[in-house]
N, C-alpha and C. Protein backbone atom coordinates (compact mmCIF):
# COMPACT_ATOMS: atom_id res chain seq x y z
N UNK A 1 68.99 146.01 169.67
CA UNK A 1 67.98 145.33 168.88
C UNK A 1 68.17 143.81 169.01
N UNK A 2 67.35 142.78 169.22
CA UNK A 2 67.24 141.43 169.54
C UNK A 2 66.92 140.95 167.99
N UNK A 3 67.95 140.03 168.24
CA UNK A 3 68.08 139.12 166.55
C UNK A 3 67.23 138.40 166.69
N UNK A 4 66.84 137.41 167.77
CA UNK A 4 66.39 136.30 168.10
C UNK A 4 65.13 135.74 167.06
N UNK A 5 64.37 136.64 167.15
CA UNK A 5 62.93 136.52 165.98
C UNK A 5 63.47 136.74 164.65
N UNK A 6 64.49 137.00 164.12
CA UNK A 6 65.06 136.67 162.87
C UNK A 6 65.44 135.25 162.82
N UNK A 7 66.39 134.88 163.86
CA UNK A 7 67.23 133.34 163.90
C UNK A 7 65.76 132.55 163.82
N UNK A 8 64.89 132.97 164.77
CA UNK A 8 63.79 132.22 164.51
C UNK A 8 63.04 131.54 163.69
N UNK A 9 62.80 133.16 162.88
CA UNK A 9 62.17 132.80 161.77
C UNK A 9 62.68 131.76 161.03
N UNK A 10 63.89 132.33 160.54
CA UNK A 10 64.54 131.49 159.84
C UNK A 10 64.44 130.22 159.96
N UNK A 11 64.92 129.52 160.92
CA UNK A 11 64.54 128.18 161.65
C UNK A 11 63.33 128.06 161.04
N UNK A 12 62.12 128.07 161.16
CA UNK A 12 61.11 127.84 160.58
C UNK A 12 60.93 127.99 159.15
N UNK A 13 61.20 129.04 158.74
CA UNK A 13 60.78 128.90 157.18
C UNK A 13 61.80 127.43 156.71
N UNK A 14 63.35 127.44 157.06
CA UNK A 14 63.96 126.67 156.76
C UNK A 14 63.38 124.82 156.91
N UNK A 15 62.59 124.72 158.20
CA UNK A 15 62.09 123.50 158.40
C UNK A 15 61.05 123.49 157.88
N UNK A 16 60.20 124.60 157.00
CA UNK A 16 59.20 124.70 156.50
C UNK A 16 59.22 123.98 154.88
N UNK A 17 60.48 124.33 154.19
CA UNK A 17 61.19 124.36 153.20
C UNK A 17 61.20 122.73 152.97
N UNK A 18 62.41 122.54 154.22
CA UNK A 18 62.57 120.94 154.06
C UNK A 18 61.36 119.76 154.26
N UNK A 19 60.45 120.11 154.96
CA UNK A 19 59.10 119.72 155.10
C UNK A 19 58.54 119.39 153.89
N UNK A 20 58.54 120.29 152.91
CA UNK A 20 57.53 120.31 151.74
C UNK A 20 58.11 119.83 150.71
N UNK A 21 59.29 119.90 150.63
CA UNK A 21 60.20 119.26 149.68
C UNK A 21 60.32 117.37 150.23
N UNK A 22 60.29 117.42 151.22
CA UNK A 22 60.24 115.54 151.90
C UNK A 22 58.76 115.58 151.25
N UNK A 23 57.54 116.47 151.43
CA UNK A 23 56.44 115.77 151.22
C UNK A 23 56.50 115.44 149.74
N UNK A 24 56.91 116.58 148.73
CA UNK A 24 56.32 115.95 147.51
C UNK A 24 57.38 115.11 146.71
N UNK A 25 58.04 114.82 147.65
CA UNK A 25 59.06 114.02 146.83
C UNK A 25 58.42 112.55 147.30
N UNK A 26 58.07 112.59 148.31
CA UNK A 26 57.29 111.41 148.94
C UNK A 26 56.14 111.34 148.01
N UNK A 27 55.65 112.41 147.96
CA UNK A 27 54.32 111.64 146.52
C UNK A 27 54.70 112.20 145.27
N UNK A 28 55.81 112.28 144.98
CA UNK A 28 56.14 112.01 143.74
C UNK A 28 57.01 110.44 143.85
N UNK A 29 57.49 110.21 144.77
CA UNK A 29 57.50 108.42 144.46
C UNK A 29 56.36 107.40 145.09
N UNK A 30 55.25 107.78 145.58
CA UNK A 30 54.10 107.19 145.14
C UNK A 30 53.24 106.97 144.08
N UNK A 31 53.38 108.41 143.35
CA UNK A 31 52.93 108.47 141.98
C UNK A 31 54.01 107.31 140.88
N UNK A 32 54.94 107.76 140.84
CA UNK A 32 56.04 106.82 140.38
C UNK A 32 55.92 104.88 140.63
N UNK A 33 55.39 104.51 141.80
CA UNK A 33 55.53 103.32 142.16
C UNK A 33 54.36 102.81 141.34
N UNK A 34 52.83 103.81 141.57
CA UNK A 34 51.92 103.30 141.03
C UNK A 34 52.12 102.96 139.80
N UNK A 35 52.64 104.12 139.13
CA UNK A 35 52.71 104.01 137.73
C UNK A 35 53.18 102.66 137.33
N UNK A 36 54.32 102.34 138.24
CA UNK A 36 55.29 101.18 137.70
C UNK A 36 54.24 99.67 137.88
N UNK A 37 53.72 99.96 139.12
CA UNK A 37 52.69 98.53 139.61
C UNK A 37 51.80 98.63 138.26
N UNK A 38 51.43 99.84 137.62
CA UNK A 38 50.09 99.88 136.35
C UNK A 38 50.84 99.17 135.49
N UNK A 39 51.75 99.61 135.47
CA UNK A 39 53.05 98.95 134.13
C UNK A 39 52.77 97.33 134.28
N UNK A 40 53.22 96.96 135.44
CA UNK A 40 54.21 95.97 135.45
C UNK A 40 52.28 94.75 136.08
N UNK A 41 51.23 95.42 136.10
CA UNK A 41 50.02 94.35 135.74
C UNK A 41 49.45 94.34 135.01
N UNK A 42 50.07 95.10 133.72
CA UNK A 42 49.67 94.93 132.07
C UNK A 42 49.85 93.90 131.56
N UNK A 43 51.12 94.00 131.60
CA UNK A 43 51.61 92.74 131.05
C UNK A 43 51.58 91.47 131.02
């Protein structure tokens, strides 16, 4: 039986994983920056 399409998968879901977690952390500190720029031209 050939593992290979398991190792595979894996590989992918795994870069799939880290992918989506970089994205919303990336717009969760866009959301964050805005907020701070709303803040900080109130005043």
């Amino acid at each position: 039986m050939n593992h290979w399409w398991f190792v595979t998968a894996a590989y992918v879901v795994a870069g799939m994983g880290t992918f989506g977690l970089a994205a919303a952390s990336w717009r969760a500190m866009r959301r964050a920056e805005a907020a701070a720029d709303a803040l900080g031209r109130r005043a």
